[in-house]
N, C-alpha and C. Protein backbone atom coordinates (compact mmCIF):
# COMPACT_ATOMS: atom_id res chain seq x y z
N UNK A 1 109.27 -132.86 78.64
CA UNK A 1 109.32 -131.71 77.77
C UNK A 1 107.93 -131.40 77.23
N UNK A 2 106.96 -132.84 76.90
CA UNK A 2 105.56 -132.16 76.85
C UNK A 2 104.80 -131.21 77.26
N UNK A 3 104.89 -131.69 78.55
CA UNK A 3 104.42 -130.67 79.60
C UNK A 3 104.75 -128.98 79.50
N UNK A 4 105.33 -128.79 78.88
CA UNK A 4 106.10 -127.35 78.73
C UNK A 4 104.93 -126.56 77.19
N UNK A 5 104.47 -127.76 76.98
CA UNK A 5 103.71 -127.35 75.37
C UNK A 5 102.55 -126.69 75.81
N UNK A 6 102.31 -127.58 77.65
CA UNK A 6 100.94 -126.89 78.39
C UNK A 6 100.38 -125.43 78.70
N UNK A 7 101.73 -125.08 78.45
CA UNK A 7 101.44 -123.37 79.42
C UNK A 7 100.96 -122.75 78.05
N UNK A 8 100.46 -121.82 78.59
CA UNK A 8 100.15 -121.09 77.79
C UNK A 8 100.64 -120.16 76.40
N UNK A 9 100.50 -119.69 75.50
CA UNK A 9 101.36 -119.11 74.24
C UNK A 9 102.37 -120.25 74.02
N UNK A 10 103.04 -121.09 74.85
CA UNK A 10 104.12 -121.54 74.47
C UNK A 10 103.49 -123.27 73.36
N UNK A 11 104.49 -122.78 71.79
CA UNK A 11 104.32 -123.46 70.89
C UNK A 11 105.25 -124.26 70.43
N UNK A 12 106.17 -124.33 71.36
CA UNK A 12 107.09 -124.97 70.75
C UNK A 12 108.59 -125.20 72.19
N UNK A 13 109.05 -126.20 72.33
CA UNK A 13 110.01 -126.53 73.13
C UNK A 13 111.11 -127.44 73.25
N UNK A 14 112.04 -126.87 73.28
CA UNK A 14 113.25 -127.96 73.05
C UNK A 14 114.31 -127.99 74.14
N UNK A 15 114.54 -129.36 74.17
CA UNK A 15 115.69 -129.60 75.49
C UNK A 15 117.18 -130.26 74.38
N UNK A 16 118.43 -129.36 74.83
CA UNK A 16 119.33 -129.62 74.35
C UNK A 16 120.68 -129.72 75.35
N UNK A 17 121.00 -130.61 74.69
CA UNK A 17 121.65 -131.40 76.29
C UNK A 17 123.08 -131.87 75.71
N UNK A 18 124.25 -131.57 76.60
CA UNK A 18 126.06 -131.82 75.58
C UNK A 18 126.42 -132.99 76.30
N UNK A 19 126.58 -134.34 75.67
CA UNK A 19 126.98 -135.17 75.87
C UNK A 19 128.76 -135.02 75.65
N UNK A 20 129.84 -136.17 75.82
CA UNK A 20 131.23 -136.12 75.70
C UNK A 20 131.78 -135.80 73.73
N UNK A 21 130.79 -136.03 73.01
CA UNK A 21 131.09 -135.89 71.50
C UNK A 21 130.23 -135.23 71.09
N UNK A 22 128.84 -134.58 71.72
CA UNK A 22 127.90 -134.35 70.46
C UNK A 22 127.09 -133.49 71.40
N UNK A 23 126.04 -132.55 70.88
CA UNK A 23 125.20 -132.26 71.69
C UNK A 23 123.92 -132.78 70.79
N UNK A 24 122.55 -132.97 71.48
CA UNK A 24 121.74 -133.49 71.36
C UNK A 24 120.80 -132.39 71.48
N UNK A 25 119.75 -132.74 70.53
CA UNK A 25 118.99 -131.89 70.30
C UNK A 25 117.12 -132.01 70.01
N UNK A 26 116.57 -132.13 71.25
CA UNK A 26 115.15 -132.90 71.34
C UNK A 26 114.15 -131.63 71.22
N UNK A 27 112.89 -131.73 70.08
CA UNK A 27 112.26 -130.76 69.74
C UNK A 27 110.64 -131.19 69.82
N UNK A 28 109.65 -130.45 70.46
CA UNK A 28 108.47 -130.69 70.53
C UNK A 28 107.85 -129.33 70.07
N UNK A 29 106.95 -129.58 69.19
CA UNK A 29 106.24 -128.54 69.27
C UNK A 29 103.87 -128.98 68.95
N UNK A 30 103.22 -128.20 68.95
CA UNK A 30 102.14 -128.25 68.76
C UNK A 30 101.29 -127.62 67.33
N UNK A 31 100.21 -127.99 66.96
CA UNK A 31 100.07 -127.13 65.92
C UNK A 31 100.19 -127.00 64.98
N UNK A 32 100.84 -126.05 63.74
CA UNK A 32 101.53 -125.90 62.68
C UNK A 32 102.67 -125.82 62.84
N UNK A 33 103.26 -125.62 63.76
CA UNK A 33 104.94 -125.50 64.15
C UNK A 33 105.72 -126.41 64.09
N UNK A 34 106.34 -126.55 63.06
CA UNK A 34 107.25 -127.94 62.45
C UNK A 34 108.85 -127.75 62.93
N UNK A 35 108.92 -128.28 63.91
CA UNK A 35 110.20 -128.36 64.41
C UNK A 35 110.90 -129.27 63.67
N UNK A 36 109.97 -130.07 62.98
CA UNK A 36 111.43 -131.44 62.19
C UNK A 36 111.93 -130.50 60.49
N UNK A 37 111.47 -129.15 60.31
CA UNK A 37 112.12 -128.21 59.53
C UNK A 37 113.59 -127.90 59.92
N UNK A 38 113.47 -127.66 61.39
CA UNK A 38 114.48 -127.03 62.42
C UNK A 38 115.28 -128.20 62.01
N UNK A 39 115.01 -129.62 62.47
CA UNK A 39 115.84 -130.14 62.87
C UNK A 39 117.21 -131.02 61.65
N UNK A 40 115.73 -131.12 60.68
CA UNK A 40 116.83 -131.23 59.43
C UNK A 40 117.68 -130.15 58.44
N UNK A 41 117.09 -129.06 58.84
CA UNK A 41 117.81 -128.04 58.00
C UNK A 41 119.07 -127.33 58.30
N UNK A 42 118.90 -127.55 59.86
CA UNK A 42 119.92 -126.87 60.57
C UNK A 42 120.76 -128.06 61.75
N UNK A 43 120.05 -129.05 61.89
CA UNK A 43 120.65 -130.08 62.93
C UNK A 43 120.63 -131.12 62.50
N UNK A 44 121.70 -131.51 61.47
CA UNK A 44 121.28 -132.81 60.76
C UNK A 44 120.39 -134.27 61.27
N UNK A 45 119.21 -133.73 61.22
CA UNK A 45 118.38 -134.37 61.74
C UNK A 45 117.14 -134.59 61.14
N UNK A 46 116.13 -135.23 61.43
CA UNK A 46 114.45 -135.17 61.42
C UNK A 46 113.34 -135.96 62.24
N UNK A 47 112.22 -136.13 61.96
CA UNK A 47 111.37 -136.27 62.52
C UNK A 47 109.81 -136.45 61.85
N UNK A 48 109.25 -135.78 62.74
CA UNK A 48 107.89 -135.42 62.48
C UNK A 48 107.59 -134.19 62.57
N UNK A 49 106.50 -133.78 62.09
CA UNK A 49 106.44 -131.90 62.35
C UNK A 49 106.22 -131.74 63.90
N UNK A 50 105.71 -132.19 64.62
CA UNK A 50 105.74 -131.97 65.94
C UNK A 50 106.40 -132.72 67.09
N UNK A 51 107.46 -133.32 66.76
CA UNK A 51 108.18 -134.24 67.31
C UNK A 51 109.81 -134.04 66.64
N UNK A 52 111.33 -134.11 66.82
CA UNK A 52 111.93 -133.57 66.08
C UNK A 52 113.04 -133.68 66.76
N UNK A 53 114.30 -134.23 66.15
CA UNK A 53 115.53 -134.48 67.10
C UNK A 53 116.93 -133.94 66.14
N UNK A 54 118.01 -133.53 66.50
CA UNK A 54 118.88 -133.54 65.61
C UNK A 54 120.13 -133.59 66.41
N UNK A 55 121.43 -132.92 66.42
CA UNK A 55 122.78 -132.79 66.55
C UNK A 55 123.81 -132.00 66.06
N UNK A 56 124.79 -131.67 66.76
CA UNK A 56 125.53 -130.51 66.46
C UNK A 56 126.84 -131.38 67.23
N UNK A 57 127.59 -130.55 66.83
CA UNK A 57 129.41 -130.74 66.63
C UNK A 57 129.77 -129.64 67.53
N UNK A 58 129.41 -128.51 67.58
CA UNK A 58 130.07 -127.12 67.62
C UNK A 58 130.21 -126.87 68.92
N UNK A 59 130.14 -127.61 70.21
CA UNK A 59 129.85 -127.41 71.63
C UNK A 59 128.59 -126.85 72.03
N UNK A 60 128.07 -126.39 73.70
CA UNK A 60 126.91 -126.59 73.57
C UNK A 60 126.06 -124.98 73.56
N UNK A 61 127.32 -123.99 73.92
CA UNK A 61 127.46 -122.65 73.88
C UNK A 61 127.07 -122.40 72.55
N UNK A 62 127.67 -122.75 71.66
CA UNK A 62 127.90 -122.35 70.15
C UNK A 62 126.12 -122.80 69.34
N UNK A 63 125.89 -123.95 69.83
CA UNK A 63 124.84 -124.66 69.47
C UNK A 63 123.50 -124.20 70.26
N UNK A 64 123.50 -123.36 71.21
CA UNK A 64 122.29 -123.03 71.77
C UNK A 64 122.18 -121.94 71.24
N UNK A 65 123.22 -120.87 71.09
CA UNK A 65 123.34 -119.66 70.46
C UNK A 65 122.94 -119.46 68.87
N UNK A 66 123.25 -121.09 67.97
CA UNK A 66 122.69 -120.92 67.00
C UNK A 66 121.10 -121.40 66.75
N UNK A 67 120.76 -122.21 67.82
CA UNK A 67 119.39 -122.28 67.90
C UNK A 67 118.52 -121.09 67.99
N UNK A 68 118.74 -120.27 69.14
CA UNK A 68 118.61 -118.60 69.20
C UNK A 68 118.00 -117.67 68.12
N UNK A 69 119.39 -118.02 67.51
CA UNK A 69 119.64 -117.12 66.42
C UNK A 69 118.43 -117.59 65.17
N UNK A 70 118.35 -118.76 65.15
CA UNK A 70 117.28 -119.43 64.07
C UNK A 70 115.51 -119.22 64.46
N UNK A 71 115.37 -119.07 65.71
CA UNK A 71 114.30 -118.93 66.14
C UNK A 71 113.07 -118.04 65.58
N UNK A 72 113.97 -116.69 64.99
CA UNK A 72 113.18 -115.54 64.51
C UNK A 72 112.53 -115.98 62.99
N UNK A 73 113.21 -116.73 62.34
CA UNK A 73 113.00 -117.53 61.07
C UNK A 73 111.98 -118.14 60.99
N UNK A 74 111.70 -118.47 62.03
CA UNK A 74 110.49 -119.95 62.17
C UNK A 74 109.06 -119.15 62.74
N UNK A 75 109.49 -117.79 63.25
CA UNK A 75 108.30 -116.97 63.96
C UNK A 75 106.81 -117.30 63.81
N UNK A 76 106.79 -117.01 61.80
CA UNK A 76 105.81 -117.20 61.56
C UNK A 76 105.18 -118.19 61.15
N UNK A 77 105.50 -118.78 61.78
CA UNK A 77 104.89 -120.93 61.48
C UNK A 77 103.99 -120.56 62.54
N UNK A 78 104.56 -119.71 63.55
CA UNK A 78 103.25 -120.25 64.86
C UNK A 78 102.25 -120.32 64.61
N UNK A 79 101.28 -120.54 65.20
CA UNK A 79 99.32 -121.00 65.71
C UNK A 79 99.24 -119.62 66.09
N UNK A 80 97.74 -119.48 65.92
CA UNK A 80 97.29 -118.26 67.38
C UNK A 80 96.49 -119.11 68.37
């Protein structure tokens, strides 16, 4: 998932993955971009600001869709 921090503009990346009870929720980002905000506020979770894990209940439809949806919130954390 590091590797994804490489390309270019991109500040931030997360792999979320539905196990049999839970979905999982792995967050990297670079910079000022504090994904362990994301992960405890909204994925009962934490971390580090650029490192960042949490979990969801809601299936994995429901839970990517609310990741989505949270994304615009966090806009202005980015780097230039």
């Amino acid at each position: 998932m590091n590797q994804l921090l490489k390309i270019k503009n991109v500040q931030m990346a997360a792999f979320i993955t539905e196990q049999p009870t839970i979905v999982k929720i792995s967050l990297r980002s670079k910079g000022d971009f504090s994904v362990q905000q994301i992960a405890q506020r909204h994925f009962k979770g934490g971390g580090h600001k650029n490192a960042a894990g949490g979990a969801s209940f809601q299936g994995l439809k429901a839970t990517v869709r609310k990741f989505k949806e949270l994304l615009p919130n966090y806009r202005a954390q980015q780097t230039k």
